[in-house]
Every structure is written in structure tokens, then in C-alpha cells.
C-alpha atoms as a PDB file:
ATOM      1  CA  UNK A   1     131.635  86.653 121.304  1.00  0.00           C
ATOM      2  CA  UNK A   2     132.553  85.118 117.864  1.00  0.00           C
ATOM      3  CA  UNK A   3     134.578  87.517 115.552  1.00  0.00           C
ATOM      4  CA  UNK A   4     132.951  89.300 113.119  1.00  0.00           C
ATOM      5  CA  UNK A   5     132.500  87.737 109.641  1.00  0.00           C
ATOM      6  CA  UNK A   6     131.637  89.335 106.654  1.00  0.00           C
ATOM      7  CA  UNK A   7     129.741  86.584 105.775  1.00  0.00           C
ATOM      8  CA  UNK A   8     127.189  86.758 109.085  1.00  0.00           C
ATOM      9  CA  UNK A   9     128.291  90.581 110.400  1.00  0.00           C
ATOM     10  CA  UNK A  10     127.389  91.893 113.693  1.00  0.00           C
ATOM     11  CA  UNK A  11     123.637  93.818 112.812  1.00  0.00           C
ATOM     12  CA  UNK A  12     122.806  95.834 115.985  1.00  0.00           C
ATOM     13  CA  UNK A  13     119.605  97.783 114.876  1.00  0.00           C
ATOM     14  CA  UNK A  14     120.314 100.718 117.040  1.00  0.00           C
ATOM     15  CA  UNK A  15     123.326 101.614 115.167  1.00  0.00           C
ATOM     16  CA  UNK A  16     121.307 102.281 112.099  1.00  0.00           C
ATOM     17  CA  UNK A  17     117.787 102.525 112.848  1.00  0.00           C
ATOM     18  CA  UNK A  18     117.343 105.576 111.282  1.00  0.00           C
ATOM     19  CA  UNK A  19     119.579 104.671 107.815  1.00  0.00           C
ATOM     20  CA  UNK A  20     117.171 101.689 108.555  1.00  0.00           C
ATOM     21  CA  UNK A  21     113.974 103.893 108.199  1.00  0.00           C
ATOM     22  CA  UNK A  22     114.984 105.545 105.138  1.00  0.00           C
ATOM     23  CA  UNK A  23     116.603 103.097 102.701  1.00  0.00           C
ATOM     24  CA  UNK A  24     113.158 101.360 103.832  1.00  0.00           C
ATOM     25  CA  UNK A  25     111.331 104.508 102.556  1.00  0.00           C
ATOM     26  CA  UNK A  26     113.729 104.450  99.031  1.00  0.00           C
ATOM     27  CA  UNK A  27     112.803 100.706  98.488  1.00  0.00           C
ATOM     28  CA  UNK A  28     109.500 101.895  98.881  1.00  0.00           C
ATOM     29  CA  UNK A  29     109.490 104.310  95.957  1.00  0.00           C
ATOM     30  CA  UNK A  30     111.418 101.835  94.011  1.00  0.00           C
ATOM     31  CA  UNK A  31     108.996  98.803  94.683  1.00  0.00           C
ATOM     32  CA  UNK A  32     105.862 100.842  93.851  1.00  0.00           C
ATOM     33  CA  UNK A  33     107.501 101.646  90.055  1.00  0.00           C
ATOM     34  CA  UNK A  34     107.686  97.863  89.959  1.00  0.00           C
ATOM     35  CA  UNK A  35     104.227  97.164  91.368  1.00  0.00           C
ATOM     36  CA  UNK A  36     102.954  99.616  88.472  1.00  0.00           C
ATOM     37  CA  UNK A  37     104.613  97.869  85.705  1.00  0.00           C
ATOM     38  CA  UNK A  38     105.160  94.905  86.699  1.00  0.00           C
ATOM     39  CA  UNK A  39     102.334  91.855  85.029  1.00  0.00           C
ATOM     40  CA  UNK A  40      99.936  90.704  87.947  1.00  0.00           C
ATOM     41  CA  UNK A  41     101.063  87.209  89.601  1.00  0.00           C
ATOM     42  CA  UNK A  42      99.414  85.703  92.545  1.00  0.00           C
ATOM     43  CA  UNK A  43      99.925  86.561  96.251  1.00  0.00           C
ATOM     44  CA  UNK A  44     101.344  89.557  95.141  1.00  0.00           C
ATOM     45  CA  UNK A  45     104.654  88.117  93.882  1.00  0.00           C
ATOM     46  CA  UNK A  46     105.344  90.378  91.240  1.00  0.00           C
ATOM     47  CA  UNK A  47     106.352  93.538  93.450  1.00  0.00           C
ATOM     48  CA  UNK A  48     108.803  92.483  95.837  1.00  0.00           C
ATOM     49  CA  UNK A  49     112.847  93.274  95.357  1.00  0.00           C
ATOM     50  CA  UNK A  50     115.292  90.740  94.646  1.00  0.00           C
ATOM     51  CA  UNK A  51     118.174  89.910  96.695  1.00  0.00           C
ATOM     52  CA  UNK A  52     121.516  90.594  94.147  1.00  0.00           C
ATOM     53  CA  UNK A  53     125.899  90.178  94.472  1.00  0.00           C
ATOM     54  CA  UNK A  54     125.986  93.383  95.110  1.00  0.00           C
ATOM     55  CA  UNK A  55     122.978  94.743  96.906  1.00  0.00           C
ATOM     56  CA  UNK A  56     118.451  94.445  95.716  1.00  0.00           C
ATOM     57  CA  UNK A  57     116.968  94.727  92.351  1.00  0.00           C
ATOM     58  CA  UNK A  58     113.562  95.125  90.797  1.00  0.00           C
ATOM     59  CA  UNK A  59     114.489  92.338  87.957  1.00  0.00           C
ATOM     60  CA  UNK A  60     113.637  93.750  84.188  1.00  0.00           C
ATOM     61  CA  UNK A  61     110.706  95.802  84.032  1.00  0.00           C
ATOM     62  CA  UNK A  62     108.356  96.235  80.393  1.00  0.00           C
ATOM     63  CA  UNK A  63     108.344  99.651  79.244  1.00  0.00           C
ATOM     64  CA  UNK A  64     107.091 100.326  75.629  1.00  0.00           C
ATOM     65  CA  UNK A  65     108.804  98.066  73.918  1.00  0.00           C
ATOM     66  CA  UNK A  66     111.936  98.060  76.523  1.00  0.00           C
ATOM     67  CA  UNK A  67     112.671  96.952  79.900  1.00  0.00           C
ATOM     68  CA  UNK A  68     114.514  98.321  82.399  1.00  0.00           C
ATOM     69  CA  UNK A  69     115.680  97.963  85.458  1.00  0.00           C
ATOM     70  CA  UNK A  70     116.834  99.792  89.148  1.00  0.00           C
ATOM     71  CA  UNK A  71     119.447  98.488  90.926  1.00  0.00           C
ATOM     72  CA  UNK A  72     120.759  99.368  94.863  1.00  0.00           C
ATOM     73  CA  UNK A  73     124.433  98.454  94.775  1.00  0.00           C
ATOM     74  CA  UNK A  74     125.197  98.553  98.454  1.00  0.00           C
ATOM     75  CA  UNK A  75     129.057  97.961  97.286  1.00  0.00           C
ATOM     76  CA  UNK A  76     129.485 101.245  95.153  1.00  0.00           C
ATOM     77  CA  UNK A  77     125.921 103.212  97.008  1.00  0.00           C
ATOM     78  CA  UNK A  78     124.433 104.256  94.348  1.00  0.00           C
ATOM     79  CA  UNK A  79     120.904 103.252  92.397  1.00  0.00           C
ATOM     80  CA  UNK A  80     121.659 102.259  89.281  1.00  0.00           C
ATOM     81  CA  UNK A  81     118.955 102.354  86.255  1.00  0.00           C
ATOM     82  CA  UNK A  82     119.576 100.265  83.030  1.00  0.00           C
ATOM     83  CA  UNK A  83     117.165  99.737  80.063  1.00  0.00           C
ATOM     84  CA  UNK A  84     117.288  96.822  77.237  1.00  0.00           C
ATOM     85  CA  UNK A  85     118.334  99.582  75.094  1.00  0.00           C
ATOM     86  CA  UNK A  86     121.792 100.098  76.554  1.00  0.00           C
ATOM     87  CA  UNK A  87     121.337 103.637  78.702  1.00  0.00           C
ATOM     88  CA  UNK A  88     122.675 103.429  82.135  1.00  0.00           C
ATOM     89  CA  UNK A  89     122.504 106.080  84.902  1.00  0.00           C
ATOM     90  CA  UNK A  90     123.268 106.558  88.595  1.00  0.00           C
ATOM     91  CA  UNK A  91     122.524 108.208  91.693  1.00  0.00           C
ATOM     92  CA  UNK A  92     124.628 108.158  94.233  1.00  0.00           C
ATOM     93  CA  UNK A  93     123.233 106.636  97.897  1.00  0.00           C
ATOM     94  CA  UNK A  94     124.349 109.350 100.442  1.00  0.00           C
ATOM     95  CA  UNK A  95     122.254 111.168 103.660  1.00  0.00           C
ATOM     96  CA  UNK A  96     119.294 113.090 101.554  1.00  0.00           C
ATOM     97  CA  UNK A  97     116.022 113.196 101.869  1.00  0.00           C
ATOM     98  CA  UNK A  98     113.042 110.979 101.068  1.00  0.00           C
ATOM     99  CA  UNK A  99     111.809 113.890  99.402  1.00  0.00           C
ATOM    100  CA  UNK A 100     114.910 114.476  97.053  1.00  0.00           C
ATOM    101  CA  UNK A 101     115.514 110.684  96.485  1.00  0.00           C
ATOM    102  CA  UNK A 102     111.605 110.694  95.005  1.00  0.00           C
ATOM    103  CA  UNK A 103     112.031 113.601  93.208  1.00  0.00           C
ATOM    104  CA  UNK A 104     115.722 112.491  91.408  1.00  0.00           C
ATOM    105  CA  UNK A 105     114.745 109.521  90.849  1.00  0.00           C
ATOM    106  CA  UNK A 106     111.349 110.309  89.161  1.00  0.00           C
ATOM    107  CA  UNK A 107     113.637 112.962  87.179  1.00  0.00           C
ATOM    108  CA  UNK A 108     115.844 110.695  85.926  1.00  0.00           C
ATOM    109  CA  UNK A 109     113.047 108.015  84.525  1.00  0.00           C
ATOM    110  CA  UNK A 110     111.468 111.190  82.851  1.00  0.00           C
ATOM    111  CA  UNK A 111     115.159 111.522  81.073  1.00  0.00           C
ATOM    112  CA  UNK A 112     115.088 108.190  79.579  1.00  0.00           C
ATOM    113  CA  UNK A 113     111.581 108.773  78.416  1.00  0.00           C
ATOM    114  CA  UNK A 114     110.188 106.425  81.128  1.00  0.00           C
ATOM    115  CA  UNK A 115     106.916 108.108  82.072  1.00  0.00           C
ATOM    116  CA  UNK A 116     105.834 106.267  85.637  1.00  0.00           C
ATOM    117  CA  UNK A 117     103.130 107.500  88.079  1.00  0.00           C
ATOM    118  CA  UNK A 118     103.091 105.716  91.432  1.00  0.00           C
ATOM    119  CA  UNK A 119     101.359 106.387  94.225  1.00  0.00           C
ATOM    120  CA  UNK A 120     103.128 108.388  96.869  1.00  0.00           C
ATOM    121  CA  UNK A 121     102.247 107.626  99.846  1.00  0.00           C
ATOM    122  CA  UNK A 122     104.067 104.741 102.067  1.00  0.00           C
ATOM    123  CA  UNK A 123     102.859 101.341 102.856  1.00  0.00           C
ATOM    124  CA  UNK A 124     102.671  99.397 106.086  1.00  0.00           C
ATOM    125  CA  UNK A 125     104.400 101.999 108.225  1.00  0.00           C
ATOM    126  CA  UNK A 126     102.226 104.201 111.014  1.00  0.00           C
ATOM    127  CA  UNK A 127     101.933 107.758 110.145  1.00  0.00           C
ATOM    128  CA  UNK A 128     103.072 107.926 106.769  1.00  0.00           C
ATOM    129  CA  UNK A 129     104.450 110.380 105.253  1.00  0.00           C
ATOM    130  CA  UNK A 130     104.279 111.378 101.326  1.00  0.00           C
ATOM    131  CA  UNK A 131     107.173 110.858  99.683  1.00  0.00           C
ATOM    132  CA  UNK A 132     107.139 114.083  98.018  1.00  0.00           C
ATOM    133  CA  UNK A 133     107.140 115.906 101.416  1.00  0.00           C
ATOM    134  CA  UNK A 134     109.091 113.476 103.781  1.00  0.00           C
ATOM    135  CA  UNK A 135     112.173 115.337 104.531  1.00  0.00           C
ATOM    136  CA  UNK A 136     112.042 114.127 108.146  1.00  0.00           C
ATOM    137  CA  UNK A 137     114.532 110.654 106.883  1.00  0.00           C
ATOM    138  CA  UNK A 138     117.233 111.504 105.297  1.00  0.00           C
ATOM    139  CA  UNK A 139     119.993 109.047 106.640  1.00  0.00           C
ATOM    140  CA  UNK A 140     122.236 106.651 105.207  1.00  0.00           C
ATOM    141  CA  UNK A 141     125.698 105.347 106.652  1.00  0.00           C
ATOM    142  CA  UNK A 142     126.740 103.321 103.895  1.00  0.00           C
ATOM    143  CA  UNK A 143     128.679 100.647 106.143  1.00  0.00           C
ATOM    144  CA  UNK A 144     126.000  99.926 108.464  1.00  0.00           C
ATOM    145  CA  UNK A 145     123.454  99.520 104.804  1.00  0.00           C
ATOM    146  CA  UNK A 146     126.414  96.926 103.126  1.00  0.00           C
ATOM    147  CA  UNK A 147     126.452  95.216 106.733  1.00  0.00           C
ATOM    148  CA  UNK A 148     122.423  94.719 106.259  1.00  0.00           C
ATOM    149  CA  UNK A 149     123.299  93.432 103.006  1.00  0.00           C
ATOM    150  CA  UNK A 150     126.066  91.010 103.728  1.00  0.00           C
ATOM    151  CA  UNK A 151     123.703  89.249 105.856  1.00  0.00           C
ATOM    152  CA  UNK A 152     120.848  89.272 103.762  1.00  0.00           C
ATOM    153  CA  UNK A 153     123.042  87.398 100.901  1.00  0.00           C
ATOM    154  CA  UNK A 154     123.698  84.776 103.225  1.00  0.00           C
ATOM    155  CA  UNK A 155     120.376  84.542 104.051  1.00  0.00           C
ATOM    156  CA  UNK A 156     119.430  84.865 100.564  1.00  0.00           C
ATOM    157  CA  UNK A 157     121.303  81.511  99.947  1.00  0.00           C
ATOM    158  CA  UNK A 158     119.815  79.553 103.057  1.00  0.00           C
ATOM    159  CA  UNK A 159     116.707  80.712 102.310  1.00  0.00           C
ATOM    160  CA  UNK A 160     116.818  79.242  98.514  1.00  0.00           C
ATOM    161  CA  UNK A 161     118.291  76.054 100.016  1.00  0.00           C
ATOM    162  CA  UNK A 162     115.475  75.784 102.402  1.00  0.00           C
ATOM    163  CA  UNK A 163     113.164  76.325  99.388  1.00  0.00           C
ATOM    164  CA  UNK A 164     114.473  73.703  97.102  1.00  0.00           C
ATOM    165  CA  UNK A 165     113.718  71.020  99.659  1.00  0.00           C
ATOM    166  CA  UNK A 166     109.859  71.362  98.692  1.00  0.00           C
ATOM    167  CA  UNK A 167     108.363  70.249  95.878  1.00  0.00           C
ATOM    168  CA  UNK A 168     104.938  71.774  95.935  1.00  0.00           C
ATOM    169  CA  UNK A 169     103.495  75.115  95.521  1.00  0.00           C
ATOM    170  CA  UNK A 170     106.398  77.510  97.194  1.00  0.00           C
ATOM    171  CA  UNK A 171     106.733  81.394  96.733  1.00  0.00           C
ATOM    172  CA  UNK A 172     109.900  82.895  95.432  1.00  0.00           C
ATOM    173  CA  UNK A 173     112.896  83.932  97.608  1.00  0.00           C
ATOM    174  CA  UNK A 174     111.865  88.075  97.629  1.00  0.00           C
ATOM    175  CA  UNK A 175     112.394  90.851  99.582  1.00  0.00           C
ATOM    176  CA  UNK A 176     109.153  93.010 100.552  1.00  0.00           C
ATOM    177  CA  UNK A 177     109.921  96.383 100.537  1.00  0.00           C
ATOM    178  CA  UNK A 178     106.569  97.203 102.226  1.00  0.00           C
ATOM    179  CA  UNK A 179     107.078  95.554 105.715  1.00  0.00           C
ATOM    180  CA  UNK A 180     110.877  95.699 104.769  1.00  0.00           C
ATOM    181  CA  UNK A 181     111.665  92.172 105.619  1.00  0.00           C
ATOM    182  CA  UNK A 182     113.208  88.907 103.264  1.00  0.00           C
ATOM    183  CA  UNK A 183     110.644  85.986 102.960  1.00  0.00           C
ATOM    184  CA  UNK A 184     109.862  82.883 101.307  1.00  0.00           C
ATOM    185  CA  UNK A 185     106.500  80.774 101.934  1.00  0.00           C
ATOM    186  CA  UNK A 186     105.464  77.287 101.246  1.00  0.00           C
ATOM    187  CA  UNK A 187     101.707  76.053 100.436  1.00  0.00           C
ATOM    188  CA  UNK A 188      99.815  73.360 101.624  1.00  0.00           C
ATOM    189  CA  UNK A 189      97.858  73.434  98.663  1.00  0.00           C
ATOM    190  CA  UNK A 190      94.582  73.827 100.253  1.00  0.00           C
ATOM    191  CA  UNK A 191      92.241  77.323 100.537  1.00  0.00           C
ATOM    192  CA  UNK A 192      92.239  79.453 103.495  1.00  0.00           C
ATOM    193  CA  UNK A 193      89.815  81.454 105.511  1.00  0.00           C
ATOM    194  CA  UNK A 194      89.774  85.139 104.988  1.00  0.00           C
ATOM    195  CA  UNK A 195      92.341  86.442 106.807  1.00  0.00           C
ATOM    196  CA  UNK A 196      90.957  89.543 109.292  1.00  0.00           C
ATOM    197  CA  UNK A 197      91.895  92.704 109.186  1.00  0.00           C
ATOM    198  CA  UNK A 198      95.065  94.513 109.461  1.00  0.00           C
ATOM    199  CA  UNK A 199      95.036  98.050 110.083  1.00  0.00           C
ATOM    200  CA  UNK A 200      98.370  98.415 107.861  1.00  0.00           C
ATOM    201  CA  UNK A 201      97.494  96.573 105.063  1.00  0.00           C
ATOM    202  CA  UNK A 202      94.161  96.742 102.665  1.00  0.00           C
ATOM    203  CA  UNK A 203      91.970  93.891 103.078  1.00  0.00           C
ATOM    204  CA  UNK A 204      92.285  93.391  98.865  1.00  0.00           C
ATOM    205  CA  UNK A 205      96.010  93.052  99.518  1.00  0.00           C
ATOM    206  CA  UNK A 206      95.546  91.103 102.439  1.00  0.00           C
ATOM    207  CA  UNK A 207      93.031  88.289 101.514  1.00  0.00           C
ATOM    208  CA  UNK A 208      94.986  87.866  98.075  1.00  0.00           C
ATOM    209  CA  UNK A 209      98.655  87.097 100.222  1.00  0.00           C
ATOM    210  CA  UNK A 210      96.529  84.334 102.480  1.00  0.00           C
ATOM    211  CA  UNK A 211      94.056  82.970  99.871  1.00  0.00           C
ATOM    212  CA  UNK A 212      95.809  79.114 100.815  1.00  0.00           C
ATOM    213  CA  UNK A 213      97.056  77.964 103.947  1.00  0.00           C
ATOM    214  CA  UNK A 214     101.022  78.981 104.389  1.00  0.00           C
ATOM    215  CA  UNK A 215     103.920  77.984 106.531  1.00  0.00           C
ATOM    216  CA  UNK A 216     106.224  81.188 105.746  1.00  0.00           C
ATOM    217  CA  UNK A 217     109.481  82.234 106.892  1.00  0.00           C
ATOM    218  CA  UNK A 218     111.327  85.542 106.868  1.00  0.00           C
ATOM    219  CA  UNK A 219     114.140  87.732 108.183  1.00  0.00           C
ATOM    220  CA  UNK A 220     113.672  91.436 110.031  1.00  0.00           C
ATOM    221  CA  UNK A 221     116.777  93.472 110.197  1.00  0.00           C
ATOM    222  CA  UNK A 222     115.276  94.610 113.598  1.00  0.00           C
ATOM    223  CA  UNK A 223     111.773  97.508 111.993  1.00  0.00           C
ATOM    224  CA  UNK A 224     108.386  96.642 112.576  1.00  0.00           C
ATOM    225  CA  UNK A 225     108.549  97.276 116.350  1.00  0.00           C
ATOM    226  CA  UNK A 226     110.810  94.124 117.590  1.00  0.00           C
ATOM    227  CA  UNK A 227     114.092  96.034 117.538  1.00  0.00           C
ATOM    228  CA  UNK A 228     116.441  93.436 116.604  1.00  0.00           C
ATOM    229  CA  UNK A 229     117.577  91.223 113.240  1.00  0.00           C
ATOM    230  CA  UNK A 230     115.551  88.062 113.726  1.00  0.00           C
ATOM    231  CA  UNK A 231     114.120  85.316 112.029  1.00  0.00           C
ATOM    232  CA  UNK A 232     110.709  84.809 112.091  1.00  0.00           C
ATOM    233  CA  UNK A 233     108.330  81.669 110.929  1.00  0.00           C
ATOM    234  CA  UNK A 234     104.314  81.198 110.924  1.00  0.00           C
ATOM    235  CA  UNK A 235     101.151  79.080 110.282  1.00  0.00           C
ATOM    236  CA  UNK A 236      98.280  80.661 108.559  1.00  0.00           C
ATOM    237  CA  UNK A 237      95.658  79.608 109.925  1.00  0.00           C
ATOM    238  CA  UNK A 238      97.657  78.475 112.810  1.00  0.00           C
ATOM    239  CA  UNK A 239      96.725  75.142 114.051  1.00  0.00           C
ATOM    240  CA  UNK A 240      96.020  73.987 117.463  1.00  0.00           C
ATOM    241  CA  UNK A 241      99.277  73.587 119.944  1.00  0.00           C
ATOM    242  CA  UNK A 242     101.865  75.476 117.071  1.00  0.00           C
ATOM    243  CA  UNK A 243     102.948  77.630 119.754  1.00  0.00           C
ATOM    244  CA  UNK A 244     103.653  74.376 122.234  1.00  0.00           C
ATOM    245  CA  UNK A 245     105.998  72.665 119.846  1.00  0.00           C
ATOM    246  CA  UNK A 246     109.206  72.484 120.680  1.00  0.00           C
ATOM    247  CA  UNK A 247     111.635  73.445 118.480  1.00  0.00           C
ATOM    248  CA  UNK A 248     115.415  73.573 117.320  1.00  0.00           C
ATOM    249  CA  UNK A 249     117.254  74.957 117.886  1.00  0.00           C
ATOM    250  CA  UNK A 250     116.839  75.550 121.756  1.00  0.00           C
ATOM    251  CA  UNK A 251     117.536  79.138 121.190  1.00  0.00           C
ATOM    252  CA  UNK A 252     114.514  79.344 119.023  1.00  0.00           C
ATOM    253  CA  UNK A 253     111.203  80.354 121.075  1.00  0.00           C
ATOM    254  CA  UNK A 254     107.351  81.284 120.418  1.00  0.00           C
ATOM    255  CA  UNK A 255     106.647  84.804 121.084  1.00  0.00           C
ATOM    256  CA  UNK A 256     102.864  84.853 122.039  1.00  0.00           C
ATOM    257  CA  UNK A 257     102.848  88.993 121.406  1.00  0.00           C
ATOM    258  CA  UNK A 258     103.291  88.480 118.013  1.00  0.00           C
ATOM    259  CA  UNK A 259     101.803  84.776 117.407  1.00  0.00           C
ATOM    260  CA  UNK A 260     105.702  83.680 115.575  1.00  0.00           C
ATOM    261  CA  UNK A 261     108.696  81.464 116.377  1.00  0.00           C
ATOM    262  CA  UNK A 262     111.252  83.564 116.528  1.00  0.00           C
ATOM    263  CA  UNK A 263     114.870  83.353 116.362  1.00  0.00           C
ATOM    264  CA  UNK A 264     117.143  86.278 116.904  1.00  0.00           C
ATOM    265  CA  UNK A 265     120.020  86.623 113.796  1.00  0.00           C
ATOM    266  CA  UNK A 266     122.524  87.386 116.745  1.00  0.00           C
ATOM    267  CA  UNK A 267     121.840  83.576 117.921  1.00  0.00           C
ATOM    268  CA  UNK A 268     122.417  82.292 114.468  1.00  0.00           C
ATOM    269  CA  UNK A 269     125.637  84.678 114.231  1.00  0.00           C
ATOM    270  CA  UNK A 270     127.486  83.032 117.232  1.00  0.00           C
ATOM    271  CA  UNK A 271     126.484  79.328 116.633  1.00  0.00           C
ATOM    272  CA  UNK A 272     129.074  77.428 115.278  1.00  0.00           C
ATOM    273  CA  UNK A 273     127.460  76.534 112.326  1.00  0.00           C
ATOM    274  CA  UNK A 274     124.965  79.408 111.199  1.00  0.00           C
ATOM    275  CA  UNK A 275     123.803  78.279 107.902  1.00  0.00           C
ATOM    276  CA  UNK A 276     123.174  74.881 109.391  1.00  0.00           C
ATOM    277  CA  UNK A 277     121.708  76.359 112.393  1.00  0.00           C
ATOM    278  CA  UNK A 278     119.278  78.362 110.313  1.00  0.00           C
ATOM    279  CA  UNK A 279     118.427  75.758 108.469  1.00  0.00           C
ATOM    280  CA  UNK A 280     117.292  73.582 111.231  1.00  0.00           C
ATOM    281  CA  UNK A 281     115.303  76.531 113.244  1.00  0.00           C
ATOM    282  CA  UNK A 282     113.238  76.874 108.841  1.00  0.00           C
ATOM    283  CA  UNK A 283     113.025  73.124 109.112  1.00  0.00           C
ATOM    284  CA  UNK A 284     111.419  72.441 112.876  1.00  0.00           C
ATOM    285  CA  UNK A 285     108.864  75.309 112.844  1.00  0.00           C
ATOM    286  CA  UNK A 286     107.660  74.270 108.926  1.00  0.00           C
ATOM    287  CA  UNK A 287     107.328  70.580 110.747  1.00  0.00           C
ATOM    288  CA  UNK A 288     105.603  71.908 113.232  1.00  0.00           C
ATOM    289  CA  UNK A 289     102.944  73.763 111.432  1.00  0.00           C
ATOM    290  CA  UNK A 290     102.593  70.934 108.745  1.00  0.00           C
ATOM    291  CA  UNK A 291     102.570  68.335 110.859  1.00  0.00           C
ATOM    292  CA  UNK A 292      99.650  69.795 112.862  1.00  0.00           C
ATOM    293  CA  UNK A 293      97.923  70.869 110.175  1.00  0.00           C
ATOM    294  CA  UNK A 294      97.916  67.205 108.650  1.00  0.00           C
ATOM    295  CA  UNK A 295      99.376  68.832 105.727  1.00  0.00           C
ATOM    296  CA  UNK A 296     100.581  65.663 102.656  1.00  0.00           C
ATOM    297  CA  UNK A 297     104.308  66.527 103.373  1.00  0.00           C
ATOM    298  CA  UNK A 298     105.152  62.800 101.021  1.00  0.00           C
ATOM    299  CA  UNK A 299     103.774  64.524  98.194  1.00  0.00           C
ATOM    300  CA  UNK A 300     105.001  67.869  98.491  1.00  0.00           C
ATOM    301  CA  UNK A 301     108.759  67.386 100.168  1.00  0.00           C
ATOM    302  CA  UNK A 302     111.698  65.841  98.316  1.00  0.00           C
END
């Protein structure tokens, strides 16, 4: 086993699963007062998080006149709002409710004279609870959470490197606080078919995301029902034979439940090279799905 580095740290989903299920549930809250503020931008790219050096921010926010912004510092644990005009406050990430964090934080906008409504109900999660009455998750052990985020800077980093390879229509580097997982998705530049339905996600929401054909890429740190940090990568619409190709690296395998390559972050952890091995499993499965698609990769690649 290699030694743990901060850089790529040892994620074992069971040992935070449920500090997993509610800092999923506080992103949640926080992405919705972006997605209410927050100008309109295709595919739905103006509500996800941002990764940050010190833990995930909603980047400024217009307010009246101001912005502002909230900040999760996984270094210090707390949520950290700032506005334009030089206020600052905190509250501090410990175990407490869903129901409290909504409540304090909603509080604490009202301070500053930032007047939000959101909807509060959660997204993309089975059975959901409202925020206002979810006092069922309520945990948070702060080393497992600055773990998560260790990894997800790295990954931040290979994920922007991955992007700046392609020269045509690509989506940001973002964190989607809905399905809880870090993503970034290139464009052949052609339309799509209408996607069909998903049970967790509105069909308005849905056939927006997949309006063009996609080869996307992400990270899970083990929710959604797989159970372990992986990385995953797709076609939409999937061509003929994507889940024949083979890929790299050899660790790297189609999983026919779920219709993605997948590659488990525990494999990428103990390679020798992670970044590079990361790199090459992003690389291989966008080749793949281009390459059977008959997508221009001359014109849109460096």
C-alpha cells in the first residue's frame, strides 16, 4: 500500500458516509442561494460550487448593488460570508443539523440585509427531506471533510489540465452540489436528442444539461449508490461499441450497470504517477467516445 499523501489521501467512503450525506445536504442550501441569484448561463453552469485553496465557493454573487459571497473553508470549518462592501461573518462547521445549518445560515444573510428565498427541498437525492425539518444528518468529522478536499484540489488541477487540451466548446471545471460530484465536459459541437427521463432530475433541467452531444468526466467521493471515490467518464448519446473500447489505464473498466468507464480514485492513489495516470484514464475514454462518434477532434484539440 503506498503511504498516505496529503496530496492524493486515503478516501474510504465508509469512514464518512454520513459527514458525506450532510456537508452534501449544506452545499445544497448553499448552491440553491447561488442558483437564485446567480445570471442564467447555458447547461446550467451558473449554479455549481467552485473548487478553492482552502475548501468550495459560490464565486461573487449580485445583490442590490453588492455581491457577496459563501465560502466552505475545510482548513479552519467554518462557512464564511463576505460582501463587496467589506462585512465578513462565520459559522463554524461542526456535527448540527441540516435543519440548524438552514436556519443560521438564512439568519445570518437576513443580518447583512441579504433577503434570499430558495427553495427547500433537496435535489437529486431519494426521499428528500426539507431542509427546514431534516434533523436526521447532522454529522461532520472535520478530518475526514479536509481529506475529501485534499483530493478534490488535486483533482481540481488535473481536471483543468485535462480541459486546456481542447479548444472547442468545453464546460467549466465545477463542482455540482446536486449529485455532489466534480465535473468538467467537452462538446462536440453538434445538437443532441432529448435526453429521457430521469426520475431525479426535471426533464427542463435535464434536456437543457444534454442539449449537444458531450464526452464528460467527473469524480464521486463514493454517494450516488457506488460506494467508493471514483472517476467516472461518458458519451451522450453513446455511440456504438463505447463500452468495447479498451482503455488505459488497464485498471480502468466499463461498468454496464451504470453505462460509464470507471476508474476507482484508490487505483489512481497507488499508481506511481497519479496525476499522469488520471490524465491518461480522461484522455482514452474522451478518444474513445470522439473517435466513435466521428467527432472533428483537428479542429477542436490543441
Amino acid at each position: 500500500m503506498q503511504p498516505d499523501n496529503p496530496r492524493w489521501p486515503r478516501l474510504v467512503y465508509a469512514d464518512w458516509q454520513d459527514s458525506c450525506a450532510t456537508l452534501q445536504l449544506w452545499t445544497q442550501i448553499v448552491g440553491k442561494i447561488r442558483l437564485a441569484l446567480a445570471s442564467p448561463v447555458n447547461h446550467w453552469w451558473h449554479v455549481p460550487l467552485y473548487v478553492t485553496s482552502r475548501g468550495l465557493t459560490t464565486s461573487p454573487m449580485p445583490y442590490r448593488g453588492l455581491t457577496f459571497q459563501i465560502d466552505f473553508d475545510f482548513i479552519d470549518h467554518v462557512l464564511r460570508i463576505e460582501t463587496s462592501d467589506g462585512r465578513r461573518d462565520d459559522i463554524a462547521l461542526a456535527p448540527r443539523s441540516v435543519a440548524d445549518f438552514y436556519a443560521e445560515i438564512m439568519s445570518r444573510l437576513r443580518a447583512f440585509g441579504l433577503e434570499v428565498r430558495i427553495w427547500p427541498v433537496p435535489v437529486e437525492i431519494a426521499d428528500p427531506i426539507r431542509f427546514d425539518q431534516d434533523r436526521i444528518h447532522a454529522a461532520y468529522d472535520g478530518v475526514q471533510v479536509n481529506r475529501f478536499w485534499q483530493a478534490l484540489a488535486e483533482i481540481d488541477q488535473v481536471f483543468a489540465a485535462f480541459r486546456g487540451q481542447f479548444i472547442g466548446k468545453a464546460s467549466p471545471v465545477h463542482f455540482f452540489w446536486g449529485s455532489f460530484d466534480h465535473a468538467v465536459t467537452r462538446f462536440s459541437g453538434r445538437r443532441a436528442p432529448p435526453p429521457p427521463s430521469n426520475p431525479m432530475i426535471p426533464d427542463r433541467v435535464n434536456r437543457e444539461a444534454y442539449s449537444h452531444e458531450v464526452s464528460s468526466c467527473g469524480f464521486w467521493p463514493g454517494n450516488g449508490g457506488f460506494g467508493e471515490a471514483a472517476f467516472y467518464c461518458y458519451a451522450y448519446p453513446q455511440p456504438a461499441g463505447f463500452g468495447d473500447v479498451k482503455i488505459r489505464p488497464d485498471a480502468g473498466y466499463y461498468n454496464k450497470d451504470i453505462g460509464e468507464f470507471i476508474l476507482t480514485y484508490e487505483a489512481v492513489r497507488q499508481s506511481a504517477a497519479p496525476r499522469e495516470t488520471l490524465l491518461e484514464f480522461l484522455q482514452s475514454t474522451y478518444a474513445a467516445a470522439a473517435d466513435l462518434a466521428k467527432w472533428d477532434r483537428a479542429a477542436l484539440e490543441r
